[in-house]
Protein backbone atom coordinates (compact mmCIF):
# COMPACT_ATOMS: atom_id res chain seq x y z
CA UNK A 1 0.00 0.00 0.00
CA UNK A 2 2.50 2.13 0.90
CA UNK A 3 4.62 1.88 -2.19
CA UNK A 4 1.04 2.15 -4.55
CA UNK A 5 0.76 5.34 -2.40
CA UNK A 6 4.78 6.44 -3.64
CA UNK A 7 3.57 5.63 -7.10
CA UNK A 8 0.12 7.89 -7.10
CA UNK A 9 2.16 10.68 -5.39
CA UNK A 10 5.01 10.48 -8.10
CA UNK A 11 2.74 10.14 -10.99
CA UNK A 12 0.42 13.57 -9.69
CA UNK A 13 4.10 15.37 -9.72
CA UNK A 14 4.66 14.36 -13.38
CA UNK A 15 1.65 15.27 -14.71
CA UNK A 16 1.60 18.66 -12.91
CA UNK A 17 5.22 19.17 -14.27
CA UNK A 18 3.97 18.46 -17.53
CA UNK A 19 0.79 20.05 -17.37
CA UNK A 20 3.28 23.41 -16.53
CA UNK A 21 5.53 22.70 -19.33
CA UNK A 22 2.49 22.51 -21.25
CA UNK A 23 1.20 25.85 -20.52
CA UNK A 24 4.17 27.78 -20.81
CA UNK A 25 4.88 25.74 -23.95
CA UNK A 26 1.24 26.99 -25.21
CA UNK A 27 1.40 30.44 -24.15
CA UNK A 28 4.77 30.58 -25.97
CA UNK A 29 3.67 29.35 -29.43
CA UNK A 30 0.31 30.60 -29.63
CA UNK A 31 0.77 34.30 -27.92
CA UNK A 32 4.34 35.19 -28.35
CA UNK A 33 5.06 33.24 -31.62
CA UNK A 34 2.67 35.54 -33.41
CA UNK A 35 3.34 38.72 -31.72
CA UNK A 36 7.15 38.13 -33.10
CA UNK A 37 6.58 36.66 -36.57
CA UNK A 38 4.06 40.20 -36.66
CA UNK A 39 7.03 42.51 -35.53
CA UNK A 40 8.92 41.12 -38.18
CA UNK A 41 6.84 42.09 -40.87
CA UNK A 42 7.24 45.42 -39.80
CA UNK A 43 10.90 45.28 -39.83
CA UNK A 44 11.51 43.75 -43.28
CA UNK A 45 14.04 43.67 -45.88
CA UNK A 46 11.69 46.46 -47.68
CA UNK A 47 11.46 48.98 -44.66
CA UNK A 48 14.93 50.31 -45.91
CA UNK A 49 12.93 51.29 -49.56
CA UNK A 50 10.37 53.12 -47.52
CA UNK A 51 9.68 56.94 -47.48
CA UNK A 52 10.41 58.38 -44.04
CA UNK A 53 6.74 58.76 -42.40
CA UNK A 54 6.70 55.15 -43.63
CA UNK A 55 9.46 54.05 -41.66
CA UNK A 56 8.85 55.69 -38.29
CA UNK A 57 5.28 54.07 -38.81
CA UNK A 58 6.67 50.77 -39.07
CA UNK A 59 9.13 50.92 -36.03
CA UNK A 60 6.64 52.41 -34.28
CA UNK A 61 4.24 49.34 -34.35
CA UNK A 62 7.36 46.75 -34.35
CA UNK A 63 8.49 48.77 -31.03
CA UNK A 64 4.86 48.31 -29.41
CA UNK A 65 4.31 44.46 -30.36
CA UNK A 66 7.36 43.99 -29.16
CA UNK A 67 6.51 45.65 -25.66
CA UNK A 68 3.24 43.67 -25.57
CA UNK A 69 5.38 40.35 -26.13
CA UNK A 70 7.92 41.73 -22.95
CA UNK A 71 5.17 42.07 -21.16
CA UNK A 72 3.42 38.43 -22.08
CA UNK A 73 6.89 36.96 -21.37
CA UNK A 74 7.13 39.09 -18.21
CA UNK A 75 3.07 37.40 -17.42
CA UNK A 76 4.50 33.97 -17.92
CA UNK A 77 7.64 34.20 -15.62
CA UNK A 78 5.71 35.93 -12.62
CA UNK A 79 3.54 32.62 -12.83
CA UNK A 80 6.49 30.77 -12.25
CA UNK A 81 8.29 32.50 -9.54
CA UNK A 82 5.94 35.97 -8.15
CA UNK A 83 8.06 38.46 -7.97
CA UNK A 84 6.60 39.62 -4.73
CA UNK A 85 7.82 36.31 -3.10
CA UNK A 86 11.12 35.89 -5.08
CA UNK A 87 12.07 39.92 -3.90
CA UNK A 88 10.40 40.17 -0.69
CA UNK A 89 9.70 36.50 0.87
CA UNK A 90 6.65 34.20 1.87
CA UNK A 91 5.17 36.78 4.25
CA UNK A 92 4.85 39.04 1.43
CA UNK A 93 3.64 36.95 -1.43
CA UNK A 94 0.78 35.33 0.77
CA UNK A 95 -0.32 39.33 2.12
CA UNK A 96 -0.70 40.07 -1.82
CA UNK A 97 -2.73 36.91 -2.59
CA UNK A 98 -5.21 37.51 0.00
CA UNK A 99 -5.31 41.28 -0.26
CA UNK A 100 -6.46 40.05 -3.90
CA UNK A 101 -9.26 38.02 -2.85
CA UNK A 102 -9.99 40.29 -0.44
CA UNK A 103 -10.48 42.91 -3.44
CA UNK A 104 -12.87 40.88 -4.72
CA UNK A 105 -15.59 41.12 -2.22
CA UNK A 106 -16.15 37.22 -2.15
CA UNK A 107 -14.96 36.38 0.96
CA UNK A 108 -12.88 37.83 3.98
CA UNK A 109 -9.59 36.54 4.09
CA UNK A 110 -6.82 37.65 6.48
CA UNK A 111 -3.08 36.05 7.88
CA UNK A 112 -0.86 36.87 10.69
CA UNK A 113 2.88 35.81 10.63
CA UNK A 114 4.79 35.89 13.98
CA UNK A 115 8.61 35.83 13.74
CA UNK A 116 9.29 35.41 9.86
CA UNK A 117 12.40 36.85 9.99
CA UNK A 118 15.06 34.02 8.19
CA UNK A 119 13.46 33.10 5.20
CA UNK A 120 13.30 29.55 3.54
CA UNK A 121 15.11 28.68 0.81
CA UNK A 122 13.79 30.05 -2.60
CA UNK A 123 12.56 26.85 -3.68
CA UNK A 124 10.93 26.00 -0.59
CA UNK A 125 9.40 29.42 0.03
CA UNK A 126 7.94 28.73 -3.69
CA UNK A 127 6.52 24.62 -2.97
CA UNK A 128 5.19 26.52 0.09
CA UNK A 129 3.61 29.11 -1.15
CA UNK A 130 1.87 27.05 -3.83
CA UNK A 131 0.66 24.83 -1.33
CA UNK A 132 -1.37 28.04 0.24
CA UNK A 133 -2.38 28.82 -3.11
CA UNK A 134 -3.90 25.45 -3.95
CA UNK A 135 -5.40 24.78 0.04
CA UNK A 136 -6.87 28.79 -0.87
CA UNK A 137 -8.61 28.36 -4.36
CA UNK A 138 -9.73 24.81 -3.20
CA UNK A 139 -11.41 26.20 -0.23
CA UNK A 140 -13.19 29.17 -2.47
CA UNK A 141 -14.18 26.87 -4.43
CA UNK A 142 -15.59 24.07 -2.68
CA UNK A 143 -16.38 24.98 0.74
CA UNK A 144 -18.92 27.93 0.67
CA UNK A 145 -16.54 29.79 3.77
CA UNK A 146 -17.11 32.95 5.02
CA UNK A 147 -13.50 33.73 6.45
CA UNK A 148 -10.64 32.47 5.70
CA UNK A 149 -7.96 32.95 8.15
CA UNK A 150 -3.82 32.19 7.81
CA UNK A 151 -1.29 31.85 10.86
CA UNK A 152 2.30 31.14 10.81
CA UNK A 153 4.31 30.49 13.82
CA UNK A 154 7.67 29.64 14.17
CA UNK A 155 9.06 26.36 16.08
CA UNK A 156 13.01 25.91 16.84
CA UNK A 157 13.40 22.96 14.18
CA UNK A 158 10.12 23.70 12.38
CA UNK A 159 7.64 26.23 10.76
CA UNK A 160 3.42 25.70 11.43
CA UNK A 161 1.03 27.50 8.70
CA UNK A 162 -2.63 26.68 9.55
CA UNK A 163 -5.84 28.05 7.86
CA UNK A 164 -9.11 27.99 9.77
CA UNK A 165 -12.40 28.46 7.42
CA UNK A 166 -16.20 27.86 8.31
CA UNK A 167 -17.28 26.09 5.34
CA UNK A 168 -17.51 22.33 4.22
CA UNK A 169 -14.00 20.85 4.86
CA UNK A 170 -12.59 17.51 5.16
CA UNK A 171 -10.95 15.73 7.74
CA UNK A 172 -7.43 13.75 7.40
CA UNK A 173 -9.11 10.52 6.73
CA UNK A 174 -11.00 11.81 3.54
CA UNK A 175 -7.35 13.80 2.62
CA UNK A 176 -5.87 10.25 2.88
CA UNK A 177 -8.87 8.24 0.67
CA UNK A 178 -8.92 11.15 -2.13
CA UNK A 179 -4.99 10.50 -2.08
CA UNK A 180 -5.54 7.15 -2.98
CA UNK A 181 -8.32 7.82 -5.55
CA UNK A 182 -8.07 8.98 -9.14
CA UNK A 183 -10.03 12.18 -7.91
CA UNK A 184 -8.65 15.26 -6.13
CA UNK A 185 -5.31 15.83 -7.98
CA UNK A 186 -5.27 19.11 -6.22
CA UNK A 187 -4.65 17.43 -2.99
CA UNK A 188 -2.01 14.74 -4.96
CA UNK A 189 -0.37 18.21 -5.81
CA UNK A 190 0.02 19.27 -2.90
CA UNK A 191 1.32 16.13 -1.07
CA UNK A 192 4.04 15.91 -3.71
CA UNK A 193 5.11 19.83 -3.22
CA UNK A 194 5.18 18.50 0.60
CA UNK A 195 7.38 15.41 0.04
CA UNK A 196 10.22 17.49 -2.18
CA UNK A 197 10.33 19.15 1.04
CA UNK A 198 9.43 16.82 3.89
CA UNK A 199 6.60 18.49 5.13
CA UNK A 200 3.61 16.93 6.33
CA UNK A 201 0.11 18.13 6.18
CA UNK A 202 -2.81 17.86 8.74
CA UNK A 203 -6.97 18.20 7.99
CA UNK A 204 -9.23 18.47 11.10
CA UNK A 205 -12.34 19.83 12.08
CA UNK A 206 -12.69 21.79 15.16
CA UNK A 207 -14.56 20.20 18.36
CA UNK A 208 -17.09 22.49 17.88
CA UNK A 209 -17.50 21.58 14.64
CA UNK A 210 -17.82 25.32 13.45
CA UNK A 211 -14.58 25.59 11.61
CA UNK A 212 -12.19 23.35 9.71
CA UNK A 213 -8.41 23.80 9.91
CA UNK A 214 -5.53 22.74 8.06
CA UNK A 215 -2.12 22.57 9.31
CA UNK A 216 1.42 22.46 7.46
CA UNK A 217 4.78 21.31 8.96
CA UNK A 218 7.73 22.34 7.59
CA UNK A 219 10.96 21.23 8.69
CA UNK A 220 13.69 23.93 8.41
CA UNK A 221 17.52 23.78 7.65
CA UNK A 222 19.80 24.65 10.06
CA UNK A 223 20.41 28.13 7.94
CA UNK A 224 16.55 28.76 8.26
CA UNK A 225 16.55 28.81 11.50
């Protein structure tokens, strides 16, 4: 069981991996492939045999497809590594993501971090952070919450991040079935992120049975600490 389990985890990390490559491989050919072959009409061999007002024309529209395809490539690297997380840490990145939600109207969403002060690693700041975001969108929208609400606290060896919410949640036993199903790859997502980074994840609902929370383990390095 344990080593079907290894499999089903390994084969959700491919498939996200190559459901990324994918994307990026799509946006690529079908936005910025055009944008480019389009600039280079404007820049032809036959730009030189052009009148002046001609010429300033045609540079004029290469220069601004050519900003639009900056700006598409800039689109597609932020979705790989925010910028707001890769300049100014976790702490950061998850304040913008909820003060984006938050813009929305939807649903009030707030998160408190106490003592972030030595950040993780790059790469594990990233797993982590799209952990948050998948836990997040599959809470808006599946649950029917009211609040969302994000702590972090720091441990000597560890980090905690828990979310509470008051809508439909699940508890750690139907986190470990949908693991094992071919349903939820959301969840299979976010166990592999975990395991690239040993952390373990925890679902429970509250003994009052008014909120559901979710709790995330990370171990830290000794330089994270």
């Amino acid at each position: 069981m344990e080593a079907e389990q290894q499999k089903v985890l390994l084969s959700a990390s491919i498939k996200l991996q190559e459901e990324e490559r994918q994307r990026i491989a799509a946006d690529l050919h079908d936005d910025a492939g055009p944008l480019l072959a389009t600039a280079r009409l404007y820049l032809n061999e036959n730009l030189v045999n052009q009148d002046k007002a001609s010429q300033l024309q045609s540079i004029f529209s290469a220069k601004e497809i050519i900003d639009e395809t900056i700006q598409l490539i800039r689109n597609i690297s932020h979705s790989l590594m925010p910028p707001t997380l890769k300049n100014f840490g976790l702490e950061s990145a998850v304040n913008d993501f909820f003060q984006k939600i938050n813009g929305s109207g939807s649903m009030n969403v707030n998160c408190r971090f106490h003592d972030y002060k030595i950040r993780l690693k790059a790469e594990k700041e990233l797993l982590v952070f799209r952990v948050i975001q998948e836990l997040v969108n599959n809470i808006l929208k599946h649950s029917n919450a009211s609040f969302i609400h994000l702590t972090q606290h720091n441990g000597s060896e560890n980090m905690l991040i828990r979310l509470h919410h008051d809508g439909r949640g699940i508890t750690q036993e139907d986190f470990i079935k949908l693991g094992k199903s071919n349903i939820g790859l959301g969840l299979k997502n976010i166990q592999s992120r975990l395991k690239v980074i040993k952390g373990e994840i925890l679902f429970e609902q509250d003994s009052s049975q008014s909120f559901f929370k979710v709790t995330i383990d990370i171990p830290k390095d000794e330089n994270e600490r």
